[in-house]
Protein backbone atom coordinates (compact mmCIF):
# COMPACT_ATOMS: atom_id res chain seq x y z
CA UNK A 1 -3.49 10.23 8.52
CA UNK A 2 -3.21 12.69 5.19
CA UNK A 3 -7.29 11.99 4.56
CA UNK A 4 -8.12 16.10 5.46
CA UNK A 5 -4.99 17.81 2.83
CA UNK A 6 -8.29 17.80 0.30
CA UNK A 7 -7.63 16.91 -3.90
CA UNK A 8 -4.18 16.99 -4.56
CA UNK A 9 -2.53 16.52 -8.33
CA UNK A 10 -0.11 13.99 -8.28
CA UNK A 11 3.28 14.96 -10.45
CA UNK A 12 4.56 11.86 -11.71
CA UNK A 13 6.43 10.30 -14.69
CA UNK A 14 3.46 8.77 -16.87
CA UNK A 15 4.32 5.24 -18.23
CA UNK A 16 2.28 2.13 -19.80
CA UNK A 17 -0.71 2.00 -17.29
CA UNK A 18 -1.10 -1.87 -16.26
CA UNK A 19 -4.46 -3.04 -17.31
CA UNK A 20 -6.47 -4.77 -14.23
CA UNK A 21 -9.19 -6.90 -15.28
CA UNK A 22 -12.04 -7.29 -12.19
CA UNK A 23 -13.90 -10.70 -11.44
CA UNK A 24 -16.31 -9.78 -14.08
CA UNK A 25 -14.03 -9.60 -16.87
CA UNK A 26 -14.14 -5.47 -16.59
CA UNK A 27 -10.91 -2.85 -16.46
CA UNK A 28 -10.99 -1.87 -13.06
CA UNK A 29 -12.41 1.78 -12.68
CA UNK A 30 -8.97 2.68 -10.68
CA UNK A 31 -5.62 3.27 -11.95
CA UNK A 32 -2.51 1.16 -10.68
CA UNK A 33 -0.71 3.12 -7.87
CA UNK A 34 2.88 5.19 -8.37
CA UNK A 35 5.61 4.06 -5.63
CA UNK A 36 8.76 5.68 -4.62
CA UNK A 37 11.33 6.49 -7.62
CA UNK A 38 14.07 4.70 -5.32
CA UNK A 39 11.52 1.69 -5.16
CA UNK A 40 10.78 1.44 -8.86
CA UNK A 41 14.72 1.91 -9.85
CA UNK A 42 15.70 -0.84 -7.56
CA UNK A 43 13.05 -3.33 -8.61
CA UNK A 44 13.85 -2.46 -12.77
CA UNK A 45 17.56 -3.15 -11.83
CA UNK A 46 16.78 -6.32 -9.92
CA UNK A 47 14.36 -7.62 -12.43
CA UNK A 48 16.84 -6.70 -14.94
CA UNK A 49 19.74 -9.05 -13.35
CA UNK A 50 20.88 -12.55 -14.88
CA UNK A 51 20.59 -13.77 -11.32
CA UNK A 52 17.78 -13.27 -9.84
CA UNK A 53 18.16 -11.85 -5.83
CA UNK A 54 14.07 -12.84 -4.90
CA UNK A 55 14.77 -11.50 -1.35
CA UNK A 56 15.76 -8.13 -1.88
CA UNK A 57 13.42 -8.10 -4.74
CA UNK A 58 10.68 -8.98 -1.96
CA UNK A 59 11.89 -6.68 0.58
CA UNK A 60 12.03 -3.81 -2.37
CA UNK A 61 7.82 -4.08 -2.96
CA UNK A 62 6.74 -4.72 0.95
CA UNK A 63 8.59 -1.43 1.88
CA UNK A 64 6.65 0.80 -0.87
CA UNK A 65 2.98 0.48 -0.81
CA UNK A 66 2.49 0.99 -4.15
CA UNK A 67 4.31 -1.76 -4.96
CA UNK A 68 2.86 -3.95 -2.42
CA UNK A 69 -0.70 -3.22 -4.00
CA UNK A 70 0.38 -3.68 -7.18
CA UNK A 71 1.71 -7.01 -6.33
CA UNK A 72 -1.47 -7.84 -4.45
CA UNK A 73 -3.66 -6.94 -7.94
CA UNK A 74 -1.52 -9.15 -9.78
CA UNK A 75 -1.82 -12.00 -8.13
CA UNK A 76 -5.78 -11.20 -7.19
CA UNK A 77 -5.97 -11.15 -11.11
CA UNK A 78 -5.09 -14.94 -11.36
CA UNK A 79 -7.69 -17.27 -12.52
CA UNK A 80 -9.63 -18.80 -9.77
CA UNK A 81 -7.27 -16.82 -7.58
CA UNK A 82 -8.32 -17.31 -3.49
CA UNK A 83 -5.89 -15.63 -0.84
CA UNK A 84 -5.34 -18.06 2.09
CA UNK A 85 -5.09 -17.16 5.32
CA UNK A 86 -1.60 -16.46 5.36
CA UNK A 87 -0.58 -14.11 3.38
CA UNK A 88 3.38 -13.67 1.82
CA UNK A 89 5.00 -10.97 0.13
CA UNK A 90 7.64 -13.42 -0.94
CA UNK A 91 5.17 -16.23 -1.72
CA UNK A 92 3.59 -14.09 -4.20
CA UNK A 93 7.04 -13.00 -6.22
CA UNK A 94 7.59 -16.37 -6.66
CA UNK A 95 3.79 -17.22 -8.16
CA UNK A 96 3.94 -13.71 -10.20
CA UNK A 97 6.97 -14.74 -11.73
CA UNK A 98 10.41 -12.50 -12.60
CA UNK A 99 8.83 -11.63 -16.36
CA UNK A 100 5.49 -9.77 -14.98
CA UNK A 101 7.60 -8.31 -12.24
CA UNK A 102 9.90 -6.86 -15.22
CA UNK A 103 6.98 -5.64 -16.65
CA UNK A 104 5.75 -4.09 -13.11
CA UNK A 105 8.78 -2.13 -13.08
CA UNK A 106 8.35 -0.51 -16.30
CA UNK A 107 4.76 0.04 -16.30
CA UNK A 108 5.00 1.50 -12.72
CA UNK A 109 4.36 5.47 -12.44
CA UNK A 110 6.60 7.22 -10.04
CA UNK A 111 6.17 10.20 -7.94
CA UNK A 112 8.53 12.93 -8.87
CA UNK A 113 8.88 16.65 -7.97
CA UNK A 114 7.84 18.97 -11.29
CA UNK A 115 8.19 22.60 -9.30
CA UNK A 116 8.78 24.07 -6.00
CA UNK A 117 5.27 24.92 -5.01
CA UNK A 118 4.18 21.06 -5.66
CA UNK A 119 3.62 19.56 -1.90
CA UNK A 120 1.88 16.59 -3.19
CA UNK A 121 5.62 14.42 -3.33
CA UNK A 122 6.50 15.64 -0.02
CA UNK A 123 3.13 14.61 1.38
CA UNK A 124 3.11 11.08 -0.63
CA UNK A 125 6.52 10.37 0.64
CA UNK A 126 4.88 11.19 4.91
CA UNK A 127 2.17 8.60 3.70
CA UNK A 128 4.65 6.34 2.19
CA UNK A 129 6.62 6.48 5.34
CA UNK A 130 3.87 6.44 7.60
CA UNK A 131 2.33 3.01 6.10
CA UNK A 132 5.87 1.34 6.63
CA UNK A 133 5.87 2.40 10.10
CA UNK A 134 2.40 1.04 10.97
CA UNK A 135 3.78 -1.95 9.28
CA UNK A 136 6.90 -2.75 10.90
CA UNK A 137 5.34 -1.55 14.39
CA UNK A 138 2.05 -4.42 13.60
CA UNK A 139 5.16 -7.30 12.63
CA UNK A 140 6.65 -6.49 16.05
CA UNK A 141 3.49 -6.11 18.35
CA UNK A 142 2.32 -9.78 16.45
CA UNK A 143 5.61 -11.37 17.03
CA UNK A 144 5.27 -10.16 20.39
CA UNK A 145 1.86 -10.99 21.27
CA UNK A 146 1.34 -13.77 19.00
CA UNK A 147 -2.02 -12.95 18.51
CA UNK A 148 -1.63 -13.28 14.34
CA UNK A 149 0.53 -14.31 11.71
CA UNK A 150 3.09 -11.78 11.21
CA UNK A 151 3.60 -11.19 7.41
CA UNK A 152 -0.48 -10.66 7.60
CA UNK A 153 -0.62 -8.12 10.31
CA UNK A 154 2.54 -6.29 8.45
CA UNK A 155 0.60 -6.09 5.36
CA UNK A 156 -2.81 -4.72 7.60
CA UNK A 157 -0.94 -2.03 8.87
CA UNK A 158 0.74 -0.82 5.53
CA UNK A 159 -2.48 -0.90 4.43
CA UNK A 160 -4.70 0.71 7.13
CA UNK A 161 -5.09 4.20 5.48
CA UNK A 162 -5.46 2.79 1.67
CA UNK A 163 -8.51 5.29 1.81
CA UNK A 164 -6.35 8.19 2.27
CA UNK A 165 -4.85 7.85 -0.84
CA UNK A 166 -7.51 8.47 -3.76
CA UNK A 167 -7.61 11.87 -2.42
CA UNK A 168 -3.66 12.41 -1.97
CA UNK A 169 -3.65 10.91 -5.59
CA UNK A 170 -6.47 13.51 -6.81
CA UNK A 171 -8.56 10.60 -8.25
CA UNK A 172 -12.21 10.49 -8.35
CA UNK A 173 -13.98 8.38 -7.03
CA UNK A 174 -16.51 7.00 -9.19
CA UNK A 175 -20.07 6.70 -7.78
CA UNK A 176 -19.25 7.57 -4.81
CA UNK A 177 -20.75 10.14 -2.64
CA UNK A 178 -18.92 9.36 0.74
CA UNK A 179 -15.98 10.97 2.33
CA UNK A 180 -14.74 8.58 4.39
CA UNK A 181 -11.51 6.75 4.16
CA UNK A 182 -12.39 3.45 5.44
CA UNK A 183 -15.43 3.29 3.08
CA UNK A 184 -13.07 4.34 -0.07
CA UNK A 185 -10.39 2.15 1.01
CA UNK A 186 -13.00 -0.76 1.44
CA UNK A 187 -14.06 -0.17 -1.73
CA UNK A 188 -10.83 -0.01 -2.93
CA UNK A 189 -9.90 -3.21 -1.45
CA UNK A 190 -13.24 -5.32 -2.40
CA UNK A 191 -12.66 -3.95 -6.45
CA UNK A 192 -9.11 -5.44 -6.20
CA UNK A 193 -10.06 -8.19 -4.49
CA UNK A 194 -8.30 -7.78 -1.83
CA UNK A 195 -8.57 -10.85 1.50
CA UNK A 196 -12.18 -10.35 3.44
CA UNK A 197 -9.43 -9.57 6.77
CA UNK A 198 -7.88 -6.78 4.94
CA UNK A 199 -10.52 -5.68 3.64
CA UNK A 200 -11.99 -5.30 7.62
CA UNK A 201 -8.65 -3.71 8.43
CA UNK A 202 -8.68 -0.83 6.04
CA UNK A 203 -12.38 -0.36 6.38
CA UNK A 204 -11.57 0.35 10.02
CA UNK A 205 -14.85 0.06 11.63
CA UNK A 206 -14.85 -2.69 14.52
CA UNK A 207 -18.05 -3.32 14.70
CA UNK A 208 -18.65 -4.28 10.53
CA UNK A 209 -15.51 -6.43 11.26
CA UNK A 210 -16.42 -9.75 9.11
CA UNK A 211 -14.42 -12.43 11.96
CA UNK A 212 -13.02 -12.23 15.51
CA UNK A 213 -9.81 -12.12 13.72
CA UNK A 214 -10.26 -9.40 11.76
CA UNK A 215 -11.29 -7.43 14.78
CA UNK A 216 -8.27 -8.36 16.49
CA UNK A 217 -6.30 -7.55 13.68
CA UNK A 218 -7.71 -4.19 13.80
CA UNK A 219 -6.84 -3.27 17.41
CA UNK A 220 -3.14 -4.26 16.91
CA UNK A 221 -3.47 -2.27 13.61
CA UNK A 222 -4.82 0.71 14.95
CA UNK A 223 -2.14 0.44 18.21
CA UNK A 224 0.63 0.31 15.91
CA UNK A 225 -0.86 3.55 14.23
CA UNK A 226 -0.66 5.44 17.25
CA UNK A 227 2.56 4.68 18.08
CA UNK A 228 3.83 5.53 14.77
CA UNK A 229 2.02 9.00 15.15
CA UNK A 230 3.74 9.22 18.76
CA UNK A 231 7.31 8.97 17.19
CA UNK A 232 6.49 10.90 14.26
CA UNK A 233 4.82 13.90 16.72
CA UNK A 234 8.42 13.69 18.66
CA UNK A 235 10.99 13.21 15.74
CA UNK A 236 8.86 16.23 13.66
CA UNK A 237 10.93 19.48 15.41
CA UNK A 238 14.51 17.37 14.30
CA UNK A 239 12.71 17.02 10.49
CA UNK A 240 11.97 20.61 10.79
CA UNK A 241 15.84 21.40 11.51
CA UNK A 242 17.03 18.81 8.86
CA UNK A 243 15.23 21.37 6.38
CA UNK A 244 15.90 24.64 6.91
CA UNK A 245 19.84 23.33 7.47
C-alpha cells in the first residue's frame, strides 16, 4: 500500500530496545517495531493493573501491528518454540505471561509527531489503519466462507504489507539488494520466525505459496485488501473535509 513514499525517518520516543535473539543464538539484524501511542498507553496501564483484564489486553496488541509483531517475536523466541496451525492472539498473552508484557510496554517505541513538516506519523497511522482493515475484512470473509480458521486469516491480513514497512520505518535493509515488499517482508517474517503460512501470505506471490492453504489464504488476503482500498478510495474526500475543518 505505502511501499512507493521512498525512505522515510521515523519520529518516535526512543526507549530500551527489546533484544531478539534468532534460532542461532544471534541479535536479530532488525529493530522491534513502534505501535500507536494510544496502543502502548493502554497496554502500560493494563499491565500495570492488580487485576489483570487479559481480553482487552488481547484486543489492545491485535489492533496495532506493532504490537501484534512484537508479541509474535516473543513467543517465536521461546525455546523449542513451533507455531501450530492455529494461531491465537489471546493464546499467546497467556504463554508470554503479564511480567514480559509489562516489560513490552515499556520497552515499546512509539510514533509521535516532532514538527509540522514530519508526514512519516500521518503515513504510519494510514498503514496502521490499513493493516486493521485487511484484518477485520479477512476475519469476516473466513467466518463467512469458512475456508480457514479465523484468528489465522485476521493475523494474514494485518500482516500482508509487513514489507512496506522497513521503508516507512527508514531502516536498511541489510544485504539486501531487492525492492520488493513481499521479498523484505518474507525476509522479515523467516528472521522472526514467523509460521511457513504467514510467511506465504506476506511474501505475496501465489505461485512460491509453500501449501494449498497458504494459497488460499492468500486470495482471501489479497480480496480483503481490495476492499479495504475500495472504502478507503470512497471515505478519502470526507477525511479530506475532516482536515481542513
Amino acid at each position: 500500500m505505502l511501499a512507493g513514499h521512498g525512505e522515510y525517518p521515523l519520529s518516535v520516543i526512543a526507549r530500551n530496545r527489546l533484544h531478539f535473539l534468532d534460532q542461532n543464538g544471534k541479535a536479530s539484524e532488525y529493530p522491534a517495531l513502534p505501535a500507536m501511542p494510544d496502543s502502548v498507553l493502554l497496554l502500560e496501564l493494563l499491565t500495570s493493573s492488580h487485576s489483570a483484564d487479559l481480553h482487552s489486553i488481547t484486543e489492545i496488541i491485535r489492533n496495532d501491528i506493532g504490537l501484534t509483531v512484537e508479541v509474535l517475536r516473543l513467543a517465536a523466541a521461546e525455546p523449542g518454540r513451533r507455531f501450530g496451525s492455529v494461531l491465537n492472539i489471546g493464546s499467546l498473552v497467556v504463554e508470554i505471561g503479564m511480567e514480559r508484557l509489562k516489560n513490552l510496554a515499556s520497552a515499546t517505541q512509539i510514533v509521535m509527531r516532532q514538527s509540522q513538516t514530519d508526514d512519516t506519523p500521518q503515513l504510519c497511522e494510514m498503514y496502521w489503519r490499513h493493516a486493521r482493515r485487511v484484518g477485520l475484512i479477512s476475519e469476516e470473509l473466513a467466518k463467512r466462507t469458512g475456508s480457514e480458521n479465523c484468528e489465522v486469516a485476521y493475523l494474514a491480513g494485518l500482516l500482508r504489507h509487513l514489507g512496506s514497512l522497513p521503508a516507512l520505518l527508514g531502516w536498511s535493509v541489510p544485504n539486501s539488494d531487492t525492492h520488493n515488499p513481499g521479498e523484505i517482508g518474507s525476509r522479515l517474517a523467516k528472521t522472526w520466525q514467523f509460521p511457513p503460512i504467514l510467511i506465504d501470505v506476506i511474501h505475496g506471490n501465489e505461485s512460491a505459496c509453500t501449501s494449498v492453504r497458504a494459497r488460499r489464504l492468500l486470495r482471501l488476503v489479497n480480496d480483503a485488501d481490495a476492499w479495504a482500498s475500495r472504502l478507503e478510495f470512497v471515505s478519502f474526500p470526507e477525511m479530506l473535509k475532516l482536515q481542513q475543518s
